[in-house]
PDB file of N, CA and C in Angstrom:
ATOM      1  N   UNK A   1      -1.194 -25.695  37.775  1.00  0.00           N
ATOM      2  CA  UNK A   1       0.129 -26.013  37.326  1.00  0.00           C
ATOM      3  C   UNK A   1       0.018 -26.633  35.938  1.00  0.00           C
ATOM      4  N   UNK A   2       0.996 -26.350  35.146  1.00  0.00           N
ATOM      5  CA  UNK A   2       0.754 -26.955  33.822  1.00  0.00           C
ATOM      6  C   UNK A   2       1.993 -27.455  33.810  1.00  0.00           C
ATOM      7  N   UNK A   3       2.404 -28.708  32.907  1.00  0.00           N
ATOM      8  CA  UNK A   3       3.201 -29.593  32.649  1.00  0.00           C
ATOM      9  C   UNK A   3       3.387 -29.625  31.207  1.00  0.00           C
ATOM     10  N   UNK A   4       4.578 -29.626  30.295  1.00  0.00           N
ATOM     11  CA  UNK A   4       4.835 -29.991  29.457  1.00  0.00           C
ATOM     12  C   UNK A   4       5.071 -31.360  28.540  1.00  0.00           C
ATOM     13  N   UNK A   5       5.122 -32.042  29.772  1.00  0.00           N
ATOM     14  CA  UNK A   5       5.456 -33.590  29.019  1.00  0.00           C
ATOM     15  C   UNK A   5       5.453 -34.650  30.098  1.00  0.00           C
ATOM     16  N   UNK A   6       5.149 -35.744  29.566  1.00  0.00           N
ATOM     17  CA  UNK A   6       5.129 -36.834  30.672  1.00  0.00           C
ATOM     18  C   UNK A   6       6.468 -37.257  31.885  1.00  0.00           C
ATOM     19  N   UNK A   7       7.449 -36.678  31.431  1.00  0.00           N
ATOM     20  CA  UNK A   7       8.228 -36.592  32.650  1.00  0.00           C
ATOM     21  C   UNK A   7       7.891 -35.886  33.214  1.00  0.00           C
ATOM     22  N   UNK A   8       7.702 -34.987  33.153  1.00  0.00           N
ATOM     23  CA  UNK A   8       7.488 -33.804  34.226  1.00  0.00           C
ATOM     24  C   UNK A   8       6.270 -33.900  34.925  1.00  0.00           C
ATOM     25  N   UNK A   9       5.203 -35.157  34.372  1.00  0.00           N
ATOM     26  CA  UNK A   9       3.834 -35.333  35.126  1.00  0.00           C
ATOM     27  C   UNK A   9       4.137 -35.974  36.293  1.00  0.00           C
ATOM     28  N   UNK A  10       5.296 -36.858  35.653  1.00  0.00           N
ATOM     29  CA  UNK A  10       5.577 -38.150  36.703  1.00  0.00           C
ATOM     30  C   UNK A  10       6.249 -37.516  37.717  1.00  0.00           C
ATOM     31  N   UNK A  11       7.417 -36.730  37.824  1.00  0.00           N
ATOM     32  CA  UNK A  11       7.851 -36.111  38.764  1.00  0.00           C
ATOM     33  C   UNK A  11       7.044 -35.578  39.854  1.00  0.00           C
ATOM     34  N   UNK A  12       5.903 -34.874  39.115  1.00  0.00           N
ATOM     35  CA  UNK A  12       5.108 -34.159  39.933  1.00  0.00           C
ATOM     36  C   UNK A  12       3.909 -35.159  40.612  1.00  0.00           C
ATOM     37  N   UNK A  13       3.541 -36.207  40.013  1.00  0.00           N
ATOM     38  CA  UNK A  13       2.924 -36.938  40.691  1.00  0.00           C
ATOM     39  C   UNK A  13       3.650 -38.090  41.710  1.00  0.00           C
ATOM     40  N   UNK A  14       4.944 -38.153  42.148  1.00  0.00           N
ATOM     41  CA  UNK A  14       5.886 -38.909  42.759  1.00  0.00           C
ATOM     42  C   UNK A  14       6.293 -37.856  43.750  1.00  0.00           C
ATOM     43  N   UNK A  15       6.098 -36.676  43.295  1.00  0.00           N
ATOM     44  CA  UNK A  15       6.363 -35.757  44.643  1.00  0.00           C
ATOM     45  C   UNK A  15       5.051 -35.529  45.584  1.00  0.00           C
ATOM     46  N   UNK A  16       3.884 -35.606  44.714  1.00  0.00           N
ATOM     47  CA  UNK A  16       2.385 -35.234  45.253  1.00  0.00           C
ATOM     48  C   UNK A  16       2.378 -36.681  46.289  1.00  0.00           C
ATOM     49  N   UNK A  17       2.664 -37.919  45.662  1.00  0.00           N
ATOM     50  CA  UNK A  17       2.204 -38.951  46.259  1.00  0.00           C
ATOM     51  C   UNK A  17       3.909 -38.958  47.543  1.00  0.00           C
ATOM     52  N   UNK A  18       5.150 -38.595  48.131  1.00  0.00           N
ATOM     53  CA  UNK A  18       5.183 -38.829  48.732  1.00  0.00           C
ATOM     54  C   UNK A  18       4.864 -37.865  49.792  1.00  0.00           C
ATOM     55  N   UNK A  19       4.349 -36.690  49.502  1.00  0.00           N
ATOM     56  CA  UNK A  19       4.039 -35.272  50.312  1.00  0.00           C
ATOM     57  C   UNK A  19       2.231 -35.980  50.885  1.00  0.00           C
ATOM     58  N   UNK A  20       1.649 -36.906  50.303  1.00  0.00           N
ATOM     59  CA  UNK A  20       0.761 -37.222  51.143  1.00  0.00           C
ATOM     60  C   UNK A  20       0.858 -38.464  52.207  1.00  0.00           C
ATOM     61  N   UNK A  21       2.248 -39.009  51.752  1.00  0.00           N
ATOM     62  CA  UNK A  21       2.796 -40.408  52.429  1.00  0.00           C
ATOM     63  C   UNK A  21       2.354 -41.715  52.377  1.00  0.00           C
ATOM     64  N   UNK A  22       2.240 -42.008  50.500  1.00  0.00           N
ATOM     65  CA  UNK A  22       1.621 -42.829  50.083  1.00  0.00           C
ATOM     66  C   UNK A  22       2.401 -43.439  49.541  1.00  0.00           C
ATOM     67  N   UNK A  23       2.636 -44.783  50.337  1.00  0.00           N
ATOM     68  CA  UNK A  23       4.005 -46.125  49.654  1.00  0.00           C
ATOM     69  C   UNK A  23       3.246 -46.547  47.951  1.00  0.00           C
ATOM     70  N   UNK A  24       4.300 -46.398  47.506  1.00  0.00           N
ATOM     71  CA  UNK A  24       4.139 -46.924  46.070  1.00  0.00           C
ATOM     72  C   UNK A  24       3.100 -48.753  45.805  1.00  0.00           C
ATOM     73  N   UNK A  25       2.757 -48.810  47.187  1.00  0.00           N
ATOM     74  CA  UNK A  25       2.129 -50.507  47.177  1.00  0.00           C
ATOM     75  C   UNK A  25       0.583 -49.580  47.489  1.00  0.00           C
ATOM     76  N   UNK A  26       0.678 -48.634  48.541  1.00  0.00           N
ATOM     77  CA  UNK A  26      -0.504 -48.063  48.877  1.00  0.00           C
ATOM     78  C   UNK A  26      -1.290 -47.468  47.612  1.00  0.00           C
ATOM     79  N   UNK A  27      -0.403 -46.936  46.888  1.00  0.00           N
ATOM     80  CA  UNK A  27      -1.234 -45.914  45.538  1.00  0.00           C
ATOM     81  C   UNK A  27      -1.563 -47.072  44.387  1.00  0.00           C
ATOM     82  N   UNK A  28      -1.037 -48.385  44.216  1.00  0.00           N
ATOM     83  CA  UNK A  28      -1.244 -49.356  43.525  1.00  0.00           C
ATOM     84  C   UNK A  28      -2.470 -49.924  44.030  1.00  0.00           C
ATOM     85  N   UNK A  29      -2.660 -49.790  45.337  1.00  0.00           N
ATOM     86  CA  UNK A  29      -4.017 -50.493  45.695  1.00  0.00           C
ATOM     87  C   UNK A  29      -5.280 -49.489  46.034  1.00  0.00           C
ATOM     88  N   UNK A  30      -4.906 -48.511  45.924  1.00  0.00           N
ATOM     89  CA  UNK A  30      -5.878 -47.480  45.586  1.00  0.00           C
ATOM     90  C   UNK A  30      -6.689 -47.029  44.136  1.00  0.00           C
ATOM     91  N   UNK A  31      -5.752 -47.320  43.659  1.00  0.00           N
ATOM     92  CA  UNK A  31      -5.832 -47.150  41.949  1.00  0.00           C
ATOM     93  C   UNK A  31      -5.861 -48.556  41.224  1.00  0.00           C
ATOM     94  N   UNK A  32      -6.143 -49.463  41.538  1.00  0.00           N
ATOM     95  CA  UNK A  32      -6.618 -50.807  41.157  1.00  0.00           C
ATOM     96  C   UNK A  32      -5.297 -51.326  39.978  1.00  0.00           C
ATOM     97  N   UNK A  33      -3.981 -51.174  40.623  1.00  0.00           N
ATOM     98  CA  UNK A  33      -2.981 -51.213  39.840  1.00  0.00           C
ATOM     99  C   UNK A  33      -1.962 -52.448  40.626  1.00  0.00           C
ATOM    100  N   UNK A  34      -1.032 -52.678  39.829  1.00  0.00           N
ATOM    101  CA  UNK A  34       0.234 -53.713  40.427  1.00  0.00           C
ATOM    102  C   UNK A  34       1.460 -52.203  40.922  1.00  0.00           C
ATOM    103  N   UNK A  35       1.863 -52.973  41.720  1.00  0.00           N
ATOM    104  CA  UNK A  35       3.017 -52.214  42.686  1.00  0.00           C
ATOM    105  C   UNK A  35       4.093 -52.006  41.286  1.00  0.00           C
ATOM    106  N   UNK A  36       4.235 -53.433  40.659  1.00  0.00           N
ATOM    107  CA  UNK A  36       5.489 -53.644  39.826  1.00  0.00           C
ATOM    108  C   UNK A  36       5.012 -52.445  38.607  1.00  0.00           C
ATOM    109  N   UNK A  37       3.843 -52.262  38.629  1.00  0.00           N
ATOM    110  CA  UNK A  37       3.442 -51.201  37.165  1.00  0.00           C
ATOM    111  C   UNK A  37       3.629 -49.842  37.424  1.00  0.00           C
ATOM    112  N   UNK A  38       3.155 -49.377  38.699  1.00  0.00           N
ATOM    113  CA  UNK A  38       3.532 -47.650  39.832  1.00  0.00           C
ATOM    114  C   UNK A  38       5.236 -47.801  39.483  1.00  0.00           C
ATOM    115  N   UNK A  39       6.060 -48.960  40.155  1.00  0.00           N
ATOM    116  CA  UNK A  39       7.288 -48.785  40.456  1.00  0.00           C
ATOM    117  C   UNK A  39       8.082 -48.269  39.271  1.00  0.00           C
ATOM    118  N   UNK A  40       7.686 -49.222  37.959  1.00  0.00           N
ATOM    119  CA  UNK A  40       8.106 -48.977  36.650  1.00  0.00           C
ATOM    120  C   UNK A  40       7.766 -47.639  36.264  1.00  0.00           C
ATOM    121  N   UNK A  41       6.543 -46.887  36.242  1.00  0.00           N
ATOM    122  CA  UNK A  41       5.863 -45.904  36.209  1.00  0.00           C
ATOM    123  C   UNK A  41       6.550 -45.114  36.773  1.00  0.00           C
ATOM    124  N   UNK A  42       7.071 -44.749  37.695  1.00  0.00           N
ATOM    125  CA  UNK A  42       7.559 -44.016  38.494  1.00  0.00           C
ATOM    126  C   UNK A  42       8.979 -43.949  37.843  1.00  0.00           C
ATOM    127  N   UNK A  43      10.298 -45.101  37.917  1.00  0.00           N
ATOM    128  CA  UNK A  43      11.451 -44.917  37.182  1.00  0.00           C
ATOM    129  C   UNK A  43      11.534 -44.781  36.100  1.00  0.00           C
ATOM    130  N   UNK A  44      10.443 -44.941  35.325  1.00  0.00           N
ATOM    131  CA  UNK A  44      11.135 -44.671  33.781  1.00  0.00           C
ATOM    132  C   UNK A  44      10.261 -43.424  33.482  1.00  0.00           C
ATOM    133  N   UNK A  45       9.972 -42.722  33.957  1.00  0.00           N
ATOM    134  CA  UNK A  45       9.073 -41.419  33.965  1.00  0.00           C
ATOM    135  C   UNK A  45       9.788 -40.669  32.178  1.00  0.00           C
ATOM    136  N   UNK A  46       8.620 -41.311  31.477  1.00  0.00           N
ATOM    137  CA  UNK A  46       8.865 -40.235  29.978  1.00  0.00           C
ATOM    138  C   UNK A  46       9.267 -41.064  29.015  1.00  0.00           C
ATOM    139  N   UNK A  47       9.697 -42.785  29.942  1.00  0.00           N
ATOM    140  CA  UNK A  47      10.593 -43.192  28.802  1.00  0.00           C
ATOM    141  C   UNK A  47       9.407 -44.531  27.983  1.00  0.00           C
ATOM    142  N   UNK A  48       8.215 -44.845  28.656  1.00  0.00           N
ATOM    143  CA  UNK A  48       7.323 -45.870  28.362  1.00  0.00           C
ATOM    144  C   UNK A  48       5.811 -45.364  28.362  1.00  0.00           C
ATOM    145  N   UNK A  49       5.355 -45.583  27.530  1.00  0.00           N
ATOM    146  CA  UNK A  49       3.762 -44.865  27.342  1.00  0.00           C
ATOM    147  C   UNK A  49       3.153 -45.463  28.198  1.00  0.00           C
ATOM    148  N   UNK A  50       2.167 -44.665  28.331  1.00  0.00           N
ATOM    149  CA  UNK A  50       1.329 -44.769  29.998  1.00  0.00           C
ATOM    150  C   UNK A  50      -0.404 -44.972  29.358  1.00  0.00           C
ATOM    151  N   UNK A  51      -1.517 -45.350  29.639  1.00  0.00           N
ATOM    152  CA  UNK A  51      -2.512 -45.153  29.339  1.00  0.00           C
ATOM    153  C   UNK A  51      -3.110 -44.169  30.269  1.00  0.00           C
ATOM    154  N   UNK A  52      -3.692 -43.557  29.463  1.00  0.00           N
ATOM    155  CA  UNK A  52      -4.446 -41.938  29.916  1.00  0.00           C
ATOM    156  C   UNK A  52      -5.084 -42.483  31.158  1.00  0.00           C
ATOM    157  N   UNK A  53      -6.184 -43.636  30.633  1.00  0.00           N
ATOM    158  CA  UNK A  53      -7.042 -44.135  32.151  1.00  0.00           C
ATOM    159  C   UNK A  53      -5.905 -44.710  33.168  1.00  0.00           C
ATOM    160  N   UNK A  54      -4.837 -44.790  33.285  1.00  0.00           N
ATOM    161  CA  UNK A  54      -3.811 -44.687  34.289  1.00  0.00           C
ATOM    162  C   UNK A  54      -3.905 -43.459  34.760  1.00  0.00           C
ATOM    163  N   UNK A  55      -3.353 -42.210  33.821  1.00  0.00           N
ATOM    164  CA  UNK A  55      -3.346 -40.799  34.328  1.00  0.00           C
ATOM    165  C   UNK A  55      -4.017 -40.217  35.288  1.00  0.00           C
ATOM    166  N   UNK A  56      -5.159 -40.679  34.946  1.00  0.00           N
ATOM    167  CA  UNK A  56      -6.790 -40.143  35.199  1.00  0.00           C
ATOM    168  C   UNK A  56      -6.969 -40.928  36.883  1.00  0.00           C
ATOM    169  N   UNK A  57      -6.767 -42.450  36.814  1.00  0.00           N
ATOM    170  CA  UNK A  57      -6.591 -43.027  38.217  1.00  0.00           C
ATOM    171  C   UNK A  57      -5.401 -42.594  39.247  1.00  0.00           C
ATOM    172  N   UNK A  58      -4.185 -42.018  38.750  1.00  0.00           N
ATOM    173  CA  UNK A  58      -3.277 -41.398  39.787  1.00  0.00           C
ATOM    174  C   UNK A  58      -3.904 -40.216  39.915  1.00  0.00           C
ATOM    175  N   UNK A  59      -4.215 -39.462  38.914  1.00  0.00           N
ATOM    176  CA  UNK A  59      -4.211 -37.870  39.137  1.00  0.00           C
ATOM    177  C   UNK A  59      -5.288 -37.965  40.897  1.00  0.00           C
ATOM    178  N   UNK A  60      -6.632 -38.683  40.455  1.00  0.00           N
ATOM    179  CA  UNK A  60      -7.887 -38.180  41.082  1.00  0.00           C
ATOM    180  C   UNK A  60      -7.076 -38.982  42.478  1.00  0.00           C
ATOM    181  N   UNK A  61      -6.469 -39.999  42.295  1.00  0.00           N
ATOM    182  CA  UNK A  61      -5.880 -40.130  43.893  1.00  0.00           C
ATOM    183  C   UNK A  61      -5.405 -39.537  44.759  1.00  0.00           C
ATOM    184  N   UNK A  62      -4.434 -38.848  44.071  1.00  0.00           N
ATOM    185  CA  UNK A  62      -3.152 -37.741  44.494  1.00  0.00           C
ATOM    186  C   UNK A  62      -3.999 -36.395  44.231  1.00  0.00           C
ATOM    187  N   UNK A  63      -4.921 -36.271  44.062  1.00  0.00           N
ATOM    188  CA  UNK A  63      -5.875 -34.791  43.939  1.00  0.00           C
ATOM    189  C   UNK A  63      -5.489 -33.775  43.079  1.00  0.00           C
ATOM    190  N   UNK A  64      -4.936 -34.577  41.982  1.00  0.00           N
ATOM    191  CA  UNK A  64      -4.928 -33.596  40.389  1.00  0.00           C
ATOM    192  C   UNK A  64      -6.084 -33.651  39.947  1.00  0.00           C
ATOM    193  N   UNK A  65      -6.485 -32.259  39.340  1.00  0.00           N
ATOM    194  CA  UNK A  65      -7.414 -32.457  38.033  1.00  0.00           C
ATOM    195  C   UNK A  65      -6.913 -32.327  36.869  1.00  0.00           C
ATOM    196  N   UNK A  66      -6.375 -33.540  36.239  1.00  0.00           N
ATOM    197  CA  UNK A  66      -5.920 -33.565  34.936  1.00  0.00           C
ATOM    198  C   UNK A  66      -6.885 -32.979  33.942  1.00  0.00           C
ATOM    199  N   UNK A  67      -6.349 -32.239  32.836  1.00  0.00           N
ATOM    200  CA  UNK A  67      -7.064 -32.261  31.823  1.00  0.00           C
ATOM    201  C   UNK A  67      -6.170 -31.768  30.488  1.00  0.00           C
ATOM    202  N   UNK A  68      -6.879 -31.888  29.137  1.00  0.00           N
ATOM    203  CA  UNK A  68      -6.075 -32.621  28.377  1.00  0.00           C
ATOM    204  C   UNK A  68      -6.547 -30.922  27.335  1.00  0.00           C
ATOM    205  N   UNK A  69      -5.197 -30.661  26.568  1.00  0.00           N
ATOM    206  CA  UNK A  69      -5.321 -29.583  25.824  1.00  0.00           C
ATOM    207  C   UNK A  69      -5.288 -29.202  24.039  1.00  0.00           C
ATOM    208  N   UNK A  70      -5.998 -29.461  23.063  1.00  0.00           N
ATOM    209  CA  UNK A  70      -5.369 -29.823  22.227  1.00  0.00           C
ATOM    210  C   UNK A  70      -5.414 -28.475  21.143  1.00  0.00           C
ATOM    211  N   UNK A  71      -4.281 -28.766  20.409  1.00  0.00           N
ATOM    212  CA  UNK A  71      -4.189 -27.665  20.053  1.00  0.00           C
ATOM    213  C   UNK A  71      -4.907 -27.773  18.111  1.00  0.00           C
ATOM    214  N   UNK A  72      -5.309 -26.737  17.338  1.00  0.00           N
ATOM    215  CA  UNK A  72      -6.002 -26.170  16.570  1.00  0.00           C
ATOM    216  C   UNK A  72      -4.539 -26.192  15.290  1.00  0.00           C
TER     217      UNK A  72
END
């Protein structure tokens, strides 16, 4: 699946994480994160920059293989 932009990551990783039935406190403590940082993460999807090593800790939770494309 390819994604165009960070909303559309977040969507897709908020649908991945509740299709495995993972409370937004559960994926925070999996991913060595605060609940209050997922929750924010999650509602403002596109509107607040994210750090990649965030990306990289949801993706491999939720069983994305992110990877990054750059163009020439």
């Amino acid at each position: 699946m390819k994604v165009e932009n960070i909303k559309e990551l977040v969507e897709k990783l908020i649908e991945r994480r509740k299709e495995l039935g993972i409370s937004q406190s559960d994926l925070a403590q999996l991913c060595n994160l605060s609940v209050n940082g997922i929750s924010k993460f999650e509602s403002n999807a596109g509107e607040r920059e994210v750090k990649l090593s965030t990306l990289f800790k949801l993706s491999e939770v939720l069983g994305f293989k992110l990877s990054l494309e750059f163009e020439q």
